[in-house]
N, C-alpha and C. Protein backbone atom coordinates (compact mmCIF):
# COMPACT_ATOMS: atom_id res chain seq x y z
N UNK A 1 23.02 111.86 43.08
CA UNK A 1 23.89 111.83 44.17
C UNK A 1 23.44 110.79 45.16
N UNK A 2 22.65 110.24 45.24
CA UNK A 2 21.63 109.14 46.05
C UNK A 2 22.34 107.98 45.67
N UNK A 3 23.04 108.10 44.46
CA UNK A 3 23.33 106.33 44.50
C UNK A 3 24.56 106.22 44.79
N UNK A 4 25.76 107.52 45.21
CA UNK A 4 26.56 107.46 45.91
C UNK A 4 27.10 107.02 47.42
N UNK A 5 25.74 107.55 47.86
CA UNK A 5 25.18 107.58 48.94
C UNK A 5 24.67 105.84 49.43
N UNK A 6 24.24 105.38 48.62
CA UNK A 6 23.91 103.88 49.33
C UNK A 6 24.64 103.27 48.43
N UNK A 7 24.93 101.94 49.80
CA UNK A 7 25.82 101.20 49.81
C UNK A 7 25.73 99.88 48.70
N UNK A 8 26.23 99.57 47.88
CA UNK A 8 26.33 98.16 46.74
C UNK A 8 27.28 97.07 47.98
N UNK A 9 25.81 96.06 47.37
CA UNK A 9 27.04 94.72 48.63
C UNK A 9 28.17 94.39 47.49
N UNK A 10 28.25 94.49 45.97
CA UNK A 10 29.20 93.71 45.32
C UNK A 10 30.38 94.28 45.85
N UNK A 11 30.17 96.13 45.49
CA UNK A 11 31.51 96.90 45.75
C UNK A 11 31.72 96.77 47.33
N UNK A 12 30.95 96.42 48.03
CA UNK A 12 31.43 96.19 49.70
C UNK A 12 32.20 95.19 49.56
N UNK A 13 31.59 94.22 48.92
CA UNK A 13 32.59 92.55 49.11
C UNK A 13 34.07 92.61 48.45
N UNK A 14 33.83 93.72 47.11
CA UNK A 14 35.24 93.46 46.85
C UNK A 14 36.26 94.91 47.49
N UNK A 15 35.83 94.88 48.04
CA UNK A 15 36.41 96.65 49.03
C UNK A 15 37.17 95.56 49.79
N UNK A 16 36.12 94.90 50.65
CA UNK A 16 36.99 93.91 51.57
C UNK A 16 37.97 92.88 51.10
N UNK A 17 38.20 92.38 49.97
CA UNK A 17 38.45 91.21 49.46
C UNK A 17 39.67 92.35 49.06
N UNK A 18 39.96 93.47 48.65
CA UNK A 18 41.24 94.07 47.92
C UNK A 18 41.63 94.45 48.73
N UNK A 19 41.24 95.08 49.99
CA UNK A 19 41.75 95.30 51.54
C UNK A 19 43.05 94.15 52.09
N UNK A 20 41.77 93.08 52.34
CA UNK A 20 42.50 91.81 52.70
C UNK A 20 43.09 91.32 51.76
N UNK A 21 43.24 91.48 50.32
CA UNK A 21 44.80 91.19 49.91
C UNK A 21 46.19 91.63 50.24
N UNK A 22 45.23 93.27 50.28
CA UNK A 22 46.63 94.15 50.71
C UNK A 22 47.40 94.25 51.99
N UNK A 23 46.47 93.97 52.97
CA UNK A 23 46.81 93.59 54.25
C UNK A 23 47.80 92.35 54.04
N UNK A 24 47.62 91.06 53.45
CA UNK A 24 48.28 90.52 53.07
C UNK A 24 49.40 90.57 52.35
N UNK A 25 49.44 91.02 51.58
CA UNK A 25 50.70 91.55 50.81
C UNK A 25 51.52 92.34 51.27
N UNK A 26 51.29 92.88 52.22
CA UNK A 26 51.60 93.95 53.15
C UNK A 26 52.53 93.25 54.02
N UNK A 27 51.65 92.52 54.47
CA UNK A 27 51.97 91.47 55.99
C UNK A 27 53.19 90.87 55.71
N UNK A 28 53.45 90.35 54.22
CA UNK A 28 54.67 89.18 53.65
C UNK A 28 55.86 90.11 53.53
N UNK A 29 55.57 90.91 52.23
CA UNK A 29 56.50 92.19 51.75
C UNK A 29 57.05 93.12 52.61
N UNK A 30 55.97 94.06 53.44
CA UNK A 30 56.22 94.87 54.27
C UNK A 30 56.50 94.71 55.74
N UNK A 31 55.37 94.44 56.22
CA UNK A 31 55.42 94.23 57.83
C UNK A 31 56.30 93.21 58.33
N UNK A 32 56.66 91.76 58.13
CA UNK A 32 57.37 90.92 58.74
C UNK A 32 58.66 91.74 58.46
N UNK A 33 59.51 91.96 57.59
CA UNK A 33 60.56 92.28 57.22
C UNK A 33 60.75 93.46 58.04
N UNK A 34 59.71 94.56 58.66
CA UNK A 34 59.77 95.76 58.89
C UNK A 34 60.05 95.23 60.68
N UNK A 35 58.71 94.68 60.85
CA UNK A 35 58.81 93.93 62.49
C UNK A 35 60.15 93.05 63.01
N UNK A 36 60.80 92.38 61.96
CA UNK A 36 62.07 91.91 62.15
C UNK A 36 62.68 92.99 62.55
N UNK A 37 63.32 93.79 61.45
CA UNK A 37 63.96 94.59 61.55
C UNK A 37 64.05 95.44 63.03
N UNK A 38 62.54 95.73 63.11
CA UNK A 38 62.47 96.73 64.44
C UNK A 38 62.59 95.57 65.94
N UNK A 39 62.57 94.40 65.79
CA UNK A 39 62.39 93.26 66.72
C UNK A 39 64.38 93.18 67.11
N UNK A 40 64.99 93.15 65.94
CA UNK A 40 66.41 92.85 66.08
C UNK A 40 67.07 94.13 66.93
N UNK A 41 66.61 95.40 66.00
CA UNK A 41 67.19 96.49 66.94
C UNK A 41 66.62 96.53 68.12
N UNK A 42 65.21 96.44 68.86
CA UNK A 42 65.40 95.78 70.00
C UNK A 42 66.25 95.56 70.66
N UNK A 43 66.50 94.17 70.43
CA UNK A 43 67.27 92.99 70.73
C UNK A 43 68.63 93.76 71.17
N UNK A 44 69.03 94.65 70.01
CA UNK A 44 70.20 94.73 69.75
C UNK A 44 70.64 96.26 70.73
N UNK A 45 69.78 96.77 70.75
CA UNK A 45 69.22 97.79 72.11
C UNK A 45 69.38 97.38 73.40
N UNK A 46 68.81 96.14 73.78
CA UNK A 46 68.74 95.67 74.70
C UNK A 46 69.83 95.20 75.29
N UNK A 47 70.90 94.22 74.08
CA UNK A 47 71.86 93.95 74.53
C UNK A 47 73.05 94.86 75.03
N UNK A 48 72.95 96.31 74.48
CA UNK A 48 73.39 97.28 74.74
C UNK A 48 73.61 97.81 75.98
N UNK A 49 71.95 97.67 76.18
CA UNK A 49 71.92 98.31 77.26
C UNK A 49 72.31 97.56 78.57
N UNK A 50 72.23 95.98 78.26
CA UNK A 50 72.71 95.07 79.18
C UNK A 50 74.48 95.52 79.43
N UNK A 51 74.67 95.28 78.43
CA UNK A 51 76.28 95.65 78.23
C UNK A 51 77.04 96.59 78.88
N UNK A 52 76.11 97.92 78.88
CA UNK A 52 76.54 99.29 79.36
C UNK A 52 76.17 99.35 81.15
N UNK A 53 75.04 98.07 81.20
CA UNK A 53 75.43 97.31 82.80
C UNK A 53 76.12 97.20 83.38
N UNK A 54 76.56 96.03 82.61
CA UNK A 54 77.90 95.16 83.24
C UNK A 54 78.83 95.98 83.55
N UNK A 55 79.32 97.03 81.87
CA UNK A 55 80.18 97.98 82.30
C UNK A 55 80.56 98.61 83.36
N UNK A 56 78.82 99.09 83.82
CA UNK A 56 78.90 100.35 85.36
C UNK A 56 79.30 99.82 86.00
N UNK A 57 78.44 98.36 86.41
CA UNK A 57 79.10 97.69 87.37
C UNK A 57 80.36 97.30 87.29
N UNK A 58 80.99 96.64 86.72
CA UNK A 58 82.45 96.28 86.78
C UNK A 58 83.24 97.64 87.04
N UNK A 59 83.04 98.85 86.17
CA UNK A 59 83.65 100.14 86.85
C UNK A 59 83.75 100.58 88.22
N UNK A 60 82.27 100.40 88.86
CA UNK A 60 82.13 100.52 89.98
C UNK A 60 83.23 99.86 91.16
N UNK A 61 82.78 98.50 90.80
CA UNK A 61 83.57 97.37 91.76
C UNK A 61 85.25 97.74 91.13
N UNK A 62 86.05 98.58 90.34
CA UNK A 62 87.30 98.79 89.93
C UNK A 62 87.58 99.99 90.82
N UNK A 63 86.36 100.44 90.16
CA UNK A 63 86.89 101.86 91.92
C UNK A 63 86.70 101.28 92.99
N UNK A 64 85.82 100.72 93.64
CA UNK A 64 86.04 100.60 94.82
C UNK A 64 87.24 99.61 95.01
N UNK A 65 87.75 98.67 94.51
CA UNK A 65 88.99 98.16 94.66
C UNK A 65 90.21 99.29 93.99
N UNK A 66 90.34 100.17 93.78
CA UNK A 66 91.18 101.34 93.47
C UNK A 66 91.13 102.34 94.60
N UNK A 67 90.02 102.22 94.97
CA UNK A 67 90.02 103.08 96.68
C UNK A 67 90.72 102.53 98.06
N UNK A 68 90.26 100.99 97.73
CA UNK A 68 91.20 100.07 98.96
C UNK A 68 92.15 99.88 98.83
N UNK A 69 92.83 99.81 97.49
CA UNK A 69 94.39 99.59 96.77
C UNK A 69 95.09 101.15 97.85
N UNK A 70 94.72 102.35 97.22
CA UNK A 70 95.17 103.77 97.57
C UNK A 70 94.81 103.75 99.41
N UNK A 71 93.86 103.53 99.85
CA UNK A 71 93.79 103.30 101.35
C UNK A 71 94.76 102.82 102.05
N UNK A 72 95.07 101.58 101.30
CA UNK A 72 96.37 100.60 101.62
C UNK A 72 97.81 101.39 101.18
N UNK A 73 98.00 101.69 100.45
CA UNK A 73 99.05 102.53 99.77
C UNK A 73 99.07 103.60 100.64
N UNK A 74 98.64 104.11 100.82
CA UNK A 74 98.54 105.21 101.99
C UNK A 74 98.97 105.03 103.08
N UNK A 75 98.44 104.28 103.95
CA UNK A 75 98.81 103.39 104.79
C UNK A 75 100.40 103.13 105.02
N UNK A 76 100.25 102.07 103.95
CA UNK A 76 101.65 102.05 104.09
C UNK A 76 102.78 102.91 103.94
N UNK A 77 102.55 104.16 103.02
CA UNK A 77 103.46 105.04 102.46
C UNK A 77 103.95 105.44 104.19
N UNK A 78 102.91 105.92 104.86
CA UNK A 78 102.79 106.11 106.00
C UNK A 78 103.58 105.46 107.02
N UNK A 79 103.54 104.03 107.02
CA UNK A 79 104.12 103.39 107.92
C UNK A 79 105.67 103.48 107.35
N UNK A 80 106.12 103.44 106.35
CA UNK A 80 107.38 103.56 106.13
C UNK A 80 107.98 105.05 106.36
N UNK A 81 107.10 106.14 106.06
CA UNK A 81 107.66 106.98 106.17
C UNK A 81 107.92 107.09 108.12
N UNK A 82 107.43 106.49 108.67
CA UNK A 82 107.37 106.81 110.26
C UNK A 82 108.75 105.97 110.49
N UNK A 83 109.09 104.64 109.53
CA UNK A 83 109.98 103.66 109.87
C UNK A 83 111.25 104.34 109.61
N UNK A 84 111.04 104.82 108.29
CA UNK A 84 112.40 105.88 107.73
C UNK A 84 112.44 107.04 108.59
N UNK A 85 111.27 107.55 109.07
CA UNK A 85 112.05 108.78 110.39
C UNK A 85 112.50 108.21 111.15
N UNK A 86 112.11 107.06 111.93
CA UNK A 86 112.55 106.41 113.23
C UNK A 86 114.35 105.87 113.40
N UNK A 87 114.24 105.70 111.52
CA UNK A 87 115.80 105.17 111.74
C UNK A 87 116.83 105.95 111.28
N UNK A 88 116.28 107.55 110.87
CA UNK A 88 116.93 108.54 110.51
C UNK A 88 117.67 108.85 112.01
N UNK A 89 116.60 108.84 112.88
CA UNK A 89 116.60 110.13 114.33
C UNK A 89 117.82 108.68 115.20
N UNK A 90 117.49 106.98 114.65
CA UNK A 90 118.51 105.88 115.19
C UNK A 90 119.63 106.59 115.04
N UNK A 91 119.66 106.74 113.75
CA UNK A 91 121.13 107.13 112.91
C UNK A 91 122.09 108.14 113.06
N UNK A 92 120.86 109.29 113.21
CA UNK A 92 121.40 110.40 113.68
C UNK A 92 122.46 110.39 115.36
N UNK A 93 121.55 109.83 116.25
CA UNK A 93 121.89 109.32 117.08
C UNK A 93 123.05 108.62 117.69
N UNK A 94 123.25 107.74 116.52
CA UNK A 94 124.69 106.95 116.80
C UNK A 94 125.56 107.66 115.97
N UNK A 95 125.37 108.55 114.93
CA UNK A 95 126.66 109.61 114.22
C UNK A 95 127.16 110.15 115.40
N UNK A 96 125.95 110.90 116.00
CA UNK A 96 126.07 111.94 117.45
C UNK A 96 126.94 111.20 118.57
N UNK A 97 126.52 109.97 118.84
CA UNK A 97 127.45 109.55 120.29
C UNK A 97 129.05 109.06 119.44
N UNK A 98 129.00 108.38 118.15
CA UNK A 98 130.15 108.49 117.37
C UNK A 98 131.26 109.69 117.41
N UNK A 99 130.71 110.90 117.07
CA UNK A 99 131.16 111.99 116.92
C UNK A 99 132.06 112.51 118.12
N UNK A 100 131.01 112.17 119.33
CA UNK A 100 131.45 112.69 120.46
C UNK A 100 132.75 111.45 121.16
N UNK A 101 132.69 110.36 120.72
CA UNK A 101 133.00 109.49 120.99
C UNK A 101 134.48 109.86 120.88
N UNK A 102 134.69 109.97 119.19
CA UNK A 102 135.56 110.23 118.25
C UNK A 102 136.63 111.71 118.84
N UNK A 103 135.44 112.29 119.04
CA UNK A 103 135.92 114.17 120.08
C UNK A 103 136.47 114.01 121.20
N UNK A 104 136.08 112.60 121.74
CA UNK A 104 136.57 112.52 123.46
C UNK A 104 138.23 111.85 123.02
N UNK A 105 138.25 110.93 121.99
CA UNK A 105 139.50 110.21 121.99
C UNK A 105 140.36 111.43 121.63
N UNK A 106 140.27 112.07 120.32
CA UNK A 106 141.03 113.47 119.90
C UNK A 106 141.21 114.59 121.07
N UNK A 107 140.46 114.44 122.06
CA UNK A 107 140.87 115.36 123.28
C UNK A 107 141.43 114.40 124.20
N UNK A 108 141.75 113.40 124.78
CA UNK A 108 142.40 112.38 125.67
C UNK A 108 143.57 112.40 124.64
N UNK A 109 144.00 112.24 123.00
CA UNK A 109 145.00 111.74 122.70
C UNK A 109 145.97 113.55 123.12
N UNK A 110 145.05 114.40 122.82
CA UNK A 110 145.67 115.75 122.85
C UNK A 110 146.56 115.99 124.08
N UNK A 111 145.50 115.93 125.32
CA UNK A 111 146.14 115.55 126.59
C UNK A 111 147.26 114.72 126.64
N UNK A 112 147.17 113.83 126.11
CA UNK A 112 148.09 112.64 126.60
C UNK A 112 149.90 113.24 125.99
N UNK A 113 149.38 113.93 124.73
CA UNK A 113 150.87 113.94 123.76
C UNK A 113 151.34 115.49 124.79
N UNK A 114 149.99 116.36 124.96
CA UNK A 114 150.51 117.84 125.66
C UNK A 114 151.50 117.20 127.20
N UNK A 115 151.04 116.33 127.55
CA UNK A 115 151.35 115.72 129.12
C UNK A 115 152.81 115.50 128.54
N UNK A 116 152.52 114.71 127.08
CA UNK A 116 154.49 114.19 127.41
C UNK A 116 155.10 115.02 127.12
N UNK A 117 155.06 116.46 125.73
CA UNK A 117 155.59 117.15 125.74
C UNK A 117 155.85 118.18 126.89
N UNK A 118 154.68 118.22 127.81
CA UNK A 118 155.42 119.15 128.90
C UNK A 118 156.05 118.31 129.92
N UNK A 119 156.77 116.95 130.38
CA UNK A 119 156.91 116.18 130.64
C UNK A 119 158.50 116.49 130.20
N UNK A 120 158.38 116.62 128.80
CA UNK A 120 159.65 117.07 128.24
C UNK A 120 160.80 118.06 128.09
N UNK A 121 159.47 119.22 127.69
CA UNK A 121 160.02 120.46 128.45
C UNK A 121 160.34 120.74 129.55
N UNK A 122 159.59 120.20 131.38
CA UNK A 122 160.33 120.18 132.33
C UNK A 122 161.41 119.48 132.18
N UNK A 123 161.63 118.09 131.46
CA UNK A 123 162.85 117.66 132.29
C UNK A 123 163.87 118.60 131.02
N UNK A 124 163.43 119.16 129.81
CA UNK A 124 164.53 120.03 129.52
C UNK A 124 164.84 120.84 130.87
N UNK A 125 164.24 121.64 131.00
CA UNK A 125 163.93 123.01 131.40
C UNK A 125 164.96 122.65 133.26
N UNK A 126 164.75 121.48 133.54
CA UNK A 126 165.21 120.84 135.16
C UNK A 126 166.96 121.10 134.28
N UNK A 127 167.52 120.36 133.22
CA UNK A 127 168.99 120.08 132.56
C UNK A 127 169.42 121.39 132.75
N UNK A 128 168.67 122.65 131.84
CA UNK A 128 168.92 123.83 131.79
C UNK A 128 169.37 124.61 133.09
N UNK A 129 168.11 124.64 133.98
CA UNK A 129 168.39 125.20 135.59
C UNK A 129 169.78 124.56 135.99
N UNK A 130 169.65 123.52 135.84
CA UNK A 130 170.79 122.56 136.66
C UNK A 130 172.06 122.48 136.04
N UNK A 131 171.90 123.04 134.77
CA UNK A 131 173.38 123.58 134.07
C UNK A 131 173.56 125.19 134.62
N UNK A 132 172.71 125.75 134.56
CA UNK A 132 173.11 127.16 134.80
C UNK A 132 173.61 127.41 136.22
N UNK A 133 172.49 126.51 137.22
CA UNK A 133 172.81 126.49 138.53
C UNK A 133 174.27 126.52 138.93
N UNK A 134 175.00 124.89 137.90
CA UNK A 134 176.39 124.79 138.76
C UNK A 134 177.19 125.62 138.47
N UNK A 135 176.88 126.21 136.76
CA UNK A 135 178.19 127.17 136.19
C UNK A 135 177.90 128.35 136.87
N UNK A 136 176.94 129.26 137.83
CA UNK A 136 176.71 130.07 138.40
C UNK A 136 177.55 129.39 139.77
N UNK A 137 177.75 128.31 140.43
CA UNK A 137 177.93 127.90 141.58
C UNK A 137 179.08 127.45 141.30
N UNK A 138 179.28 127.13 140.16
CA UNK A 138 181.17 126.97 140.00
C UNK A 138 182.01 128.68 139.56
N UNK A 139 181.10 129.96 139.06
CA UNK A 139 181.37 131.03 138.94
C UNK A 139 181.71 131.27 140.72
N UNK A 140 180.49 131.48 141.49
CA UNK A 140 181.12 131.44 143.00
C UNK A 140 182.17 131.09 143.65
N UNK A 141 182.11 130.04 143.54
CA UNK A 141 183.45 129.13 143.94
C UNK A 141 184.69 129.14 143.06
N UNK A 142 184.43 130.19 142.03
CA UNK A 142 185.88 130.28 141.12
C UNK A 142 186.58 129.13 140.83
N UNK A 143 185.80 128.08 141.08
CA UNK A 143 186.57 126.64 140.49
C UNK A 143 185.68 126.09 139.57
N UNK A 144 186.66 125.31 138.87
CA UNK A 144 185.78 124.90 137.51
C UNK A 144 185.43 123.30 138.34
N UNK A 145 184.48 122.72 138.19
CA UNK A 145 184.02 121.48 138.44
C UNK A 145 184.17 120.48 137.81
N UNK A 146 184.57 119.04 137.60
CA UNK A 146 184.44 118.12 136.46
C UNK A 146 183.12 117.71 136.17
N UNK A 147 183.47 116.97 135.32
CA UNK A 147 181.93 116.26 134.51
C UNK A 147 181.11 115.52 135.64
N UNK A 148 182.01 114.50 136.33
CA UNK A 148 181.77 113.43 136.84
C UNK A 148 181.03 114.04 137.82
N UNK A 149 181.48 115.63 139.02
CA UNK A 149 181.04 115.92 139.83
C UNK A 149 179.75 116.56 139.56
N UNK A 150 180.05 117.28 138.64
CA UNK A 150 178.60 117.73 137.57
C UNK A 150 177.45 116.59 137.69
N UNK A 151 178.35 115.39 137.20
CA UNK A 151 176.96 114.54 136.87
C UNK A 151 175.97 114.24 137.93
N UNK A 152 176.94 114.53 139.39
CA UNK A 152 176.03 113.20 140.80
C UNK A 152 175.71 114.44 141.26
N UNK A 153 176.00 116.12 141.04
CA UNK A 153 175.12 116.68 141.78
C UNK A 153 174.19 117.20 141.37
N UNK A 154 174.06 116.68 139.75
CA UNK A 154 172.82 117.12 139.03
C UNK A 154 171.66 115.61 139.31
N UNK A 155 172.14 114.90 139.48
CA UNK A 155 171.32 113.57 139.59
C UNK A 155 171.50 114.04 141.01
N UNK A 156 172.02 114.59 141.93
CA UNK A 156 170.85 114.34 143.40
C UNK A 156 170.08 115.20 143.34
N UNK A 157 170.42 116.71 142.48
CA UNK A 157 169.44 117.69 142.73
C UNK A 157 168.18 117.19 141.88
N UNK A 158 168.20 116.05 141.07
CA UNK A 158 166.83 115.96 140.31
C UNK A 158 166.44 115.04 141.50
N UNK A 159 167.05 114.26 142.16
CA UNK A 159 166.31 113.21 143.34
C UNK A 159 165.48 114.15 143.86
N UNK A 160 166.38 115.10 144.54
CA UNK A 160 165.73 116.41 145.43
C UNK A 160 163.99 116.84 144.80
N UNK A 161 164.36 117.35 143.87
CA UNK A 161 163.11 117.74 143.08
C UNK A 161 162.28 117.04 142.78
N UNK A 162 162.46 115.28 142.37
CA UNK A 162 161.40 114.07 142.62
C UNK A 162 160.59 114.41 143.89
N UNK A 163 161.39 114.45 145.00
CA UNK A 163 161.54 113.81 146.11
C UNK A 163 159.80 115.53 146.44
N UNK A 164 160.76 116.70 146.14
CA UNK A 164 160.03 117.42 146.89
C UNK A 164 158.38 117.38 145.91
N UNK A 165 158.41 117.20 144.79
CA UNK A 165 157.29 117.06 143.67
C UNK A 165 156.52 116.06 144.55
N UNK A 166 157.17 114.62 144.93
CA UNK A 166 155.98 113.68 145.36
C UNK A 166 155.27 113.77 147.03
N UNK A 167 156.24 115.26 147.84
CA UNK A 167 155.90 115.40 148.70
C UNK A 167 154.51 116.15 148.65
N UNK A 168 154.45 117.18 147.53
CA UNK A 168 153.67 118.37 147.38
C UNK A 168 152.70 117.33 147.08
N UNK A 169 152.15 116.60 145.95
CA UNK A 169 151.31 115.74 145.74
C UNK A 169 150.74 114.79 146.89
């Protein structure tokens, strides 16, 4: 068991010499190809992660220009809606003095037509009196009257009645 135990320089030299092949062989076959590999995903990691950068950021700067867009939008929704009340309550306004406008002429035209019809009805209503008057005043007098006399004492009695109407006034 002793000569297990100490060391032979031949088998040392070629321990090292089959080592350092394999290290070598290793290095060509295995490791470069392996170190690429893990060097690219890296790379390819990296660019990722650059990527998923840019992304945040550009998201970021989209909201905050999506916040000033809606600020503004707001805003304005705002200002129109104050413009559209303002010219509702205009509107309303001129329907209203329209309306009344419209109500004052329909009550002046009302007046005006009631004025001539009772205008009408008195001067019926004056013919009537002033017919009944004379045939009551020609019943008195048991004489029948002509037309002609009819006519001038119905035209003075309407003078009369001008006359006393523009006194009372």
């Amino acid at each position: 068991m002793g000569e297990l135990l100490t060391p032979d320089a031949g088998l040392i030299f070629w321990t090292i010499v089959t080592f350092l092949c394999l290290v070598a062989v290793l290095k060509f076959a295995a490791w470069g190809p392996l170190l690429h590999a893990v060097e690219a995903r890296e790379a390819r990691i990296q660019a990722d992660r650059d990527a998923a950068e840019r992304a945040r950021a550009e998201a970021e700067r989209i909201q905050k220009e999506l916040e000033a867009r809606m600020a503004g939008v707001q805003a304005e929704s705002k200002e129109l809606l104050a413009a559209a009340t303002k010219d509702g309550e205009a509107l309303r306004a001129k329907l209203k003095a329209e309306a009344e406008a419209d109500a004052q002429a329909v009550k002046d035209k009302t007046f005006a037509e009631l004025a001539v019809e009772k205008n009408k009805l008195v001067a019926e209503l004056r013919k009537e009196v002033a017919t009944l008057s004379v045939l009551a005043a020609e019943k008195l007098m048991r004489n029948s009257v002509d037309e002609d006399v009819q006519k001038s004492v119905l035209a003075g009695f309407f003078k009369d009645l001008d006359a006393a109407k523009a006194n009372r006034n």
